[in-house]
Protein backbone atom coordinates (compact mmCIF):
# COMPACT_ATOMS: atom_id res chain seq x y z
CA UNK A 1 90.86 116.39 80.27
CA UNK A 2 89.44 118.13 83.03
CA UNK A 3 89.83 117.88 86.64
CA UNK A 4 87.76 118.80 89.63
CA UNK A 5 88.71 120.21 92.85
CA UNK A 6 86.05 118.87 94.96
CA UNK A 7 83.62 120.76 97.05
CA UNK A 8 86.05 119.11 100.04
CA UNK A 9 89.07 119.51 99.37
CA UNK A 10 87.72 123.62 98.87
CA UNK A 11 86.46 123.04 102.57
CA UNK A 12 89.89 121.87 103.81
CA UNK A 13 91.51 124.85 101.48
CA UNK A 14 89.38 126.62 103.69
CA UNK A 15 89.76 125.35 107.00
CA UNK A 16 93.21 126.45 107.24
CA UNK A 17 92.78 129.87 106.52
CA UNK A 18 93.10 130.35 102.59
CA UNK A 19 90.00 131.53 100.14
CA UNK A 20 90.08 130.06 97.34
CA UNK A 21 89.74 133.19 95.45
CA UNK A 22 92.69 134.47 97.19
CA UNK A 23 94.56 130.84 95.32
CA UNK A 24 92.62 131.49 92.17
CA UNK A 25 93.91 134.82 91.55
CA UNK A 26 97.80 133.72 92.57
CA UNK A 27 97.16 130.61 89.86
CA UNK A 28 96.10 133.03 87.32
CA UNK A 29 92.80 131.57 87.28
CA UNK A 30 89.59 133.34 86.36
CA UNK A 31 87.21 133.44 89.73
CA UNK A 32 84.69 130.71 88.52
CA UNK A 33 83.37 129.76 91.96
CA UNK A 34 79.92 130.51 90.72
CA UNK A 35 80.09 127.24 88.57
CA UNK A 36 78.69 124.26 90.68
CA UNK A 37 82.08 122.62 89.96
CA UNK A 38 85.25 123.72 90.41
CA UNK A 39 86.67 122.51 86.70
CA UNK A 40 90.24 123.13 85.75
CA UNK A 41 92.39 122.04 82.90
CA UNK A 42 95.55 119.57 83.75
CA UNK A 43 97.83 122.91 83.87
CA UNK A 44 95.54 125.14 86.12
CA UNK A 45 95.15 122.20 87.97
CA UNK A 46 98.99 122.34 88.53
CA UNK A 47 99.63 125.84 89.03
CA UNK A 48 96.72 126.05 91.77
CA UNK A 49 98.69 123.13 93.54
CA UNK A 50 101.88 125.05 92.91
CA UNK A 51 100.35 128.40 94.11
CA UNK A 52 98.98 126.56 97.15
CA UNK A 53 102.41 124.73 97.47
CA UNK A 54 103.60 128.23 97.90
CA UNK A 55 101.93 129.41 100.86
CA UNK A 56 101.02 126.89 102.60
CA UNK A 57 102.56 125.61 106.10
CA UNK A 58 103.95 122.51 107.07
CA UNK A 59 101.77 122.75 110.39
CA UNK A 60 98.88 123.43 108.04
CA UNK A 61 99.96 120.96 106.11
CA UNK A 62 100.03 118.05 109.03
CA UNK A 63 96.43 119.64 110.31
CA UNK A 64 95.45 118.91 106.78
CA UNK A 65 96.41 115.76 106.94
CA UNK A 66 94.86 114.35 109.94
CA UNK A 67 91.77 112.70 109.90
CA UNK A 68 90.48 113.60 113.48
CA UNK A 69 90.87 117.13 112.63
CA UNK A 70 88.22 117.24 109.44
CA UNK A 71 85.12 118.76 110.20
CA UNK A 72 83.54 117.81 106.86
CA UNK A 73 81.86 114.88 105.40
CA UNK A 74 85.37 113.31 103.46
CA UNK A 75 84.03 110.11 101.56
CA UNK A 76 87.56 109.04 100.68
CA UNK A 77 88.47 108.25 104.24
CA UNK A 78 84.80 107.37 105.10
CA UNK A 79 84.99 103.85 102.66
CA UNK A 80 88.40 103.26 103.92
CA UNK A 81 87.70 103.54 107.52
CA UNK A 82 84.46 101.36 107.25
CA UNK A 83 87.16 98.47 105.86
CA UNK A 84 87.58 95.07 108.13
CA UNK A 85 91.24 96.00 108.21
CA UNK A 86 94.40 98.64 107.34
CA UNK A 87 94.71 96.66 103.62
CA UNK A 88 91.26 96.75 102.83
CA UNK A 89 91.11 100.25 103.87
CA UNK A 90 93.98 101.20 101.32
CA UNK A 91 92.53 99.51 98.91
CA UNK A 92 89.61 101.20 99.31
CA UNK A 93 91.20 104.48 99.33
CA UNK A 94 93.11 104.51 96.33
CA UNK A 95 90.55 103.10 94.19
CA UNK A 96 88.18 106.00 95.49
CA UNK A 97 91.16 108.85 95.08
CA UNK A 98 90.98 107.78 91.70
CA UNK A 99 87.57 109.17 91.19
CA UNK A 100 87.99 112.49 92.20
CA UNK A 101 91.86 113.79 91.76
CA UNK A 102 94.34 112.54 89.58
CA UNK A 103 96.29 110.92 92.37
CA UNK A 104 97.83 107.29 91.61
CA UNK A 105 98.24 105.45 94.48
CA UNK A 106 100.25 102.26 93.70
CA UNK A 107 100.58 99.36 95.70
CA UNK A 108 103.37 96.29 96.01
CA UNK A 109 102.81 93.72 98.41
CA UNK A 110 106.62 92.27 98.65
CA UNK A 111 105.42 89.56 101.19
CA UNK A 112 107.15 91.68 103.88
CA UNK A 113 106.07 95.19 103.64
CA UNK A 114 102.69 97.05 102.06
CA UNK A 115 105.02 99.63 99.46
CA UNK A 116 102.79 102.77 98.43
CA UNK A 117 104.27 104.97 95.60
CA UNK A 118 102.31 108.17 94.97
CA UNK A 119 102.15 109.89 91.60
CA UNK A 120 100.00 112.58 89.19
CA UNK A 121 97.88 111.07 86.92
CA UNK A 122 99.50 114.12 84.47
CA UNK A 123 102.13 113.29 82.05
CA UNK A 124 104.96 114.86 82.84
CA UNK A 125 104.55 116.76 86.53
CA UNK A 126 105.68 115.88 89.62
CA UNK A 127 103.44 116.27 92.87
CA UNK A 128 103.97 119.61 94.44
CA UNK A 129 105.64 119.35 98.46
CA UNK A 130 102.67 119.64 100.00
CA UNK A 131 100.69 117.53 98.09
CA UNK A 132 103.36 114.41 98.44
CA UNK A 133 103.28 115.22 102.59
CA UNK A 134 99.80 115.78 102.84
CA UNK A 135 98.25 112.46 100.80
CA UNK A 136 101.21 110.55 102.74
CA UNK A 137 100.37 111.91 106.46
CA UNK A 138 97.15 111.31 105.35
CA UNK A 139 97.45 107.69 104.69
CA UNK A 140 99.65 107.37 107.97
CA UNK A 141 96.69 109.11 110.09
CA UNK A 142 94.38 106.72 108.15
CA UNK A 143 95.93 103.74 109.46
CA UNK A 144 96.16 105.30 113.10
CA UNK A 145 92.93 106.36 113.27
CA UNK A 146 91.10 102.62 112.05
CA UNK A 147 93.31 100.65 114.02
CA UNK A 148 93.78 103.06 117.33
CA UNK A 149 97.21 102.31 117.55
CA UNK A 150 100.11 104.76 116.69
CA UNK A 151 101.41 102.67 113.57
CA UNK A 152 104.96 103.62 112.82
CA UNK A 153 105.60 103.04 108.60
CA UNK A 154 108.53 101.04 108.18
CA UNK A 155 109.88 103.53 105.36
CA UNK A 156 108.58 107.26 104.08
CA UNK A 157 110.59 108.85 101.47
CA UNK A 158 110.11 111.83 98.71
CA UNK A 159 112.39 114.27 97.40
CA UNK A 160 111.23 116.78 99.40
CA UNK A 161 112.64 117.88 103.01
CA UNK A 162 110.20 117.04 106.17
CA UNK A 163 109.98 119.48 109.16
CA UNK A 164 110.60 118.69 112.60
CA UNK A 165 107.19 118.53 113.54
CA UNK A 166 106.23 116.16 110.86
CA UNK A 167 109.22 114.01 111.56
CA UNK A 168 108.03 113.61 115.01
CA UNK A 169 104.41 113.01 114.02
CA UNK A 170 105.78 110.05 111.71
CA UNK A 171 107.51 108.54 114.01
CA UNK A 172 110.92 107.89 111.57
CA UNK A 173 113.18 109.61 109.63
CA UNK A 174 112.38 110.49 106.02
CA UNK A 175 114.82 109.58 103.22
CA UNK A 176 115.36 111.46 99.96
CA UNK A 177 114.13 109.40 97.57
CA UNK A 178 113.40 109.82 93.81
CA UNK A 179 109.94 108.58 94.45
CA UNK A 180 107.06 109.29 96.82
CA UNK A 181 106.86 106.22 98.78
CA UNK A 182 105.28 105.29 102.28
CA UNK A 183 105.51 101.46 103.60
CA UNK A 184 104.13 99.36 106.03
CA UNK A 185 104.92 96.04 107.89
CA UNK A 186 102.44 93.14 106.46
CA UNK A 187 101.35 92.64 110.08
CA UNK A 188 100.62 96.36 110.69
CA UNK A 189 98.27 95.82 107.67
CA UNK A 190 96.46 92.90 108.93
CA UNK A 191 95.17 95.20 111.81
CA UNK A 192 91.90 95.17 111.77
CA UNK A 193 90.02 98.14 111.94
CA UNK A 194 88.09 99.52 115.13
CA UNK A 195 86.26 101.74 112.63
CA UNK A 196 84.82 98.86 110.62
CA UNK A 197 81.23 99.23 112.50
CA UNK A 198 81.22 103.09 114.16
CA UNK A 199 82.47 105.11 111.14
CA UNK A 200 78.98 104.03 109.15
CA UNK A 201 77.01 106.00 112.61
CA UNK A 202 79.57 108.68 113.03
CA UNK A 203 79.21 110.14 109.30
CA UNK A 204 75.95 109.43 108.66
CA UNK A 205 73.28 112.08 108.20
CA UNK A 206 70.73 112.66 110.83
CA UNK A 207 67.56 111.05 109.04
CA UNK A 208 69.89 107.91 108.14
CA UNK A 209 70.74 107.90 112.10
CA UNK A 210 67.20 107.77 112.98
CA UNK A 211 66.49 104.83 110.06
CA UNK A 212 69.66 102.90 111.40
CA UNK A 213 68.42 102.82 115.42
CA UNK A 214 64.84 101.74 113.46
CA UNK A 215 65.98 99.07 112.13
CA UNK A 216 68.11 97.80 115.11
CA UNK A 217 65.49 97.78 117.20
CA UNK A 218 63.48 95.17 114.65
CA UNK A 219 63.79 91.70 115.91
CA UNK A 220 63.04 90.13 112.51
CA UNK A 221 66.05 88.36 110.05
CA UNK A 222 65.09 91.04 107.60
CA UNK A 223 65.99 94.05 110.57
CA UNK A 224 69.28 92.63 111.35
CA UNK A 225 70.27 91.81 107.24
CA UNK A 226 69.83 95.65 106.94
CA UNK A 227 71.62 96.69 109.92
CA UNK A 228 73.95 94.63 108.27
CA UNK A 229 74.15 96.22 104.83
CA UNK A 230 74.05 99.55 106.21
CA UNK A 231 77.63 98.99 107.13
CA UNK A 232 78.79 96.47 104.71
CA UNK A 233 77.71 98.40 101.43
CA UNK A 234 80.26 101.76 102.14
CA UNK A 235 82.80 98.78 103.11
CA UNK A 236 82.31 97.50 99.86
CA UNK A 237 81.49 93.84 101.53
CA UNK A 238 78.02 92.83 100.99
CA UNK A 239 78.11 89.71 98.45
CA UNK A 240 75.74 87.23 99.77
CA UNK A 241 78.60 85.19 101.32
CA UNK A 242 79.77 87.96 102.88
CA UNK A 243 76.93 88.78 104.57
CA UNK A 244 75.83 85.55 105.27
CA UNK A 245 79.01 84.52 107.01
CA UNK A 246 78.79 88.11 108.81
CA UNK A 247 75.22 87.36 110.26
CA UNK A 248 77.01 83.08 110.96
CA UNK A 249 74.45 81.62 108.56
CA UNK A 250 75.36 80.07 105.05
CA UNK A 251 73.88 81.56 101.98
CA UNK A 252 71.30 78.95 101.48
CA UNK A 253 70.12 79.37 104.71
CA UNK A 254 69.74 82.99 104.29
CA UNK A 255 67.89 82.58 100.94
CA UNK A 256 65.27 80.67 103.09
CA UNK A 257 64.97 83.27 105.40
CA UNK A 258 64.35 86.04 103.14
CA UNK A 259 61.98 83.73 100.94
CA UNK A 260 60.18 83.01 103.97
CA UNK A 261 59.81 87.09 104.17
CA UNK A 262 58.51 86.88 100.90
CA UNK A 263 61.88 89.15 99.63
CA UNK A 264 64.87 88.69 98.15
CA UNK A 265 68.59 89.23 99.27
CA UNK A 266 68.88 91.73 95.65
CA UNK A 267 65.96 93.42 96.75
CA UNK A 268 66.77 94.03 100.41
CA UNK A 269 70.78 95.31 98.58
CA UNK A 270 68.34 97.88 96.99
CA UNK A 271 66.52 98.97 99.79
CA UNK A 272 69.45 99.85 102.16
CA UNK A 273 70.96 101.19 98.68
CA UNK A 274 68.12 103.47 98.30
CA UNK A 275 67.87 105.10 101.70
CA UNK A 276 71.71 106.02 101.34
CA UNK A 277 71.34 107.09 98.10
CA UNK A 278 68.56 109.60 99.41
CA UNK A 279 70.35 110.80 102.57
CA UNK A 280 73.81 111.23 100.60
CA UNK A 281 71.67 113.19 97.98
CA UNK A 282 70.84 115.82 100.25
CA UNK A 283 74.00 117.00 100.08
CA UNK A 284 75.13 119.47 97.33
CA UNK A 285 79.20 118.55 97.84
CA UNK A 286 79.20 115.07 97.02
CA UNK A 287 78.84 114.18 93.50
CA UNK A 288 77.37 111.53 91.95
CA UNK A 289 80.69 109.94 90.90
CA UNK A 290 81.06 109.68 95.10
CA UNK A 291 77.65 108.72 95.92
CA UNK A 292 77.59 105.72 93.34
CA UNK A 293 80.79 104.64 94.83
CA UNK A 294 79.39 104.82 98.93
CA UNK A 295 76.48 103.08 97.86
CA UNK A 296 78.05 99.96 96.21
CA UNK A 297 77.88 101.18 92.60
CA UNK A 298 81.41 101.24 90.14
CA UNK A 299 79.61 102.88 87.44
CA UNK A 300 77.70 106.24 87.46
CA UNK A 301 75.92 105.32 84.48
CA UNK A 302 74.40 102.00 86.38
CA UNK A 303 73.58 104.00 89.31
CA UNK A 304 71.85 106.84 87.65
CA UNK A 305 69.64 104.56 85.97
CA UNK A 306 68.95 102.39 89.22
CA UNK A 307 68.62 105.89 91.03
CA UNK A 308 65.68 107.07 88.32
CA UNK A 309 63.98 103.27 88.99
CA UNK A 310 63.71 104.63 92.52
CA UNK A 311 62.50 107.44 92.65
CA UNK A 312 60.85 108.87 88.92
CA UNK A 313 63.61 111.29 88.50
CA UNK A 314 67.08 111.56 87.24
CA UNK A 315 69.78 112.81 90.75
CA UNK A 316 69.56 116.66 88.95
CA UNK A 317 65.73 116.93 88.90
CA UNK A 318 65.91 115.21 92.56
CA UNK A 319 68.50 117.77 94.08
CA UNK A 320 66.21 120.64 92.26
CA UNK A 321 63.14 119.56 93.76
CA UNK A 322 64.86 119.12 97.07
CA UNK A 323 66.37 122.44 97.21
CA UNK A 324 62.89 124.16 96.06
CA UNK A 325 61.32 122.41 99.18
């Protein structure tokens, strides 16, 4: 098994003052920055944490964490933060951390309180410090930052020892626990999210800004089902009921509508998937793994092949001719 350390989590290595050949060369890591991917094996993996562990702050470690203070494009936070509410949007993120570190992020709804326990996907190691503090501010900022109100969890525990700054920035006092755990009230996670329609504008490239105030303008059904499915595809809501019931119509009703366009709701999915598939393209730190998963898609495989459909080209020959330009 191999794991990746993604072009963002490099920039927010970065960001607070490390180089990552500076954490390669602690690890006992050969410099392989050259690659396009950062690929390690499940034990370099671990001693870069561990090096990293070492050096690291615990104020670097809550700047880190919080979402307001990332100056690059983070598409873990991005799906959550386009969610209708704090549930959704943790549902969102820990099915997405999934794809690109080997972070579990288990859930337990006890009818009372949303329980997270945090774990390595790695037989046999336990998180490092500041990774347990870091992915648990950073689910606490998450909330905070889609709702816009300074959510308190109702327990945060690890076996690790929180500094007075942190404590204050949570809002409790952590226990020592055997486990990596972070909880919220049930009615702190039916919040809904203030995020749900901005965080699609705020993130999105330039080009995609311009296509997005396009298609607002249009007066047409068709304009306002792809203003629509600009936001609900990263949200990971845009079945036809869903959308229907977003835009107040019933799904029958809608069929007629786009049949009277001469289109259909699958092709107008495609469309919108397209253009975000093109703008997110552009970019040489998001993966396809990520992309498939902004646009809608829980397979690479299925969205490679609808990708070459699109546009004549697999995503490598795309980026190649891109970068050429």
């Amino acid at each position: 098994m191999k794991l990746i350390i993604s072009k963002q989590f490099q920039a927010f290595i970065e960001s607070v003052g490390f180089s990552l050949e500076y954490v390669l060369e602690r690890a006992g890591i050969p410099n392989i920055l050259w690659k396009e991917e950062l690929e390690l094996s499940p034990m370099e993996y671990c001693r870069f944490l561990n090096e990293l562990d070492e050096i690291i702050t615990d104020d670097q470690v809550l700047a880190m964490s919080e979402i307001g203070n990332i100056s690059t494009f983070m598409p873990p936070f991005f799906v959550a933060l386009c969610a209708k509410n704090a549930r959704e949007g943790f549902e969102r993120f820990a099915k997405y951390k999934k794809l690109i570190c080997p972070l579990i992020v288990d859930m337990t709804d006890t009818g009372d309180v949303l329980e997270f326990r945090l774990s390595f996907d790695i037989p046999e190691v336990d998180m490092p410090r500041f990774s347990v503090l870091n992915e648990q501010l950073a689910i606490l900022s998450l909330i905070r930052t889609g709702t816009g109100k300074q959510v308190i969890p109702v327990r945060i525990g690890s076996p690790y020892d929180y500094s007075e700054n942190m404590v204050k920035c949570i809002g409790i006092t952590p226990e020592k626990t055997t486990d990596n755990i972070i909880t919220f009230s049930r009615q702190d996670c039916a919040l809904p999210f203030i995020t749900q329609n901005n965080a699609m504008t705020e993130y999105l490239e330039p080009e995609l800004k311009r296509r997005l105030e396009e298609v607002s303008t249009e007066r047409s059904f068709i304009g306002l089902l792809e203003k629509t499915l600009f936001s609900a595809i990263p949200g990971g809501r845009f079945s036809r009921e869903e959308v229907a019931q977003s835009l107040g119509i019933s799904v029958r009703s809608m069929q007629r509508k786009l049949s009277e366009e001469n289109t259909t709701y699958q092709q107008e999915v495609q469309k919108v998937q397209k253009l975000l598939a093109l703008s997110y393209i552009t970019d040489p730190e998001m993966s396809i793994d990520e992309i498939a998963c902004l646009i809608g898609y829980s397979e690479q495989p299925a969205f490679s092949r609808a990708f070459k459909n699109w546009t004549g080209m697999t995503v490598t020959q795309y980026r190649k001719q891109d970068a050429s330009r």
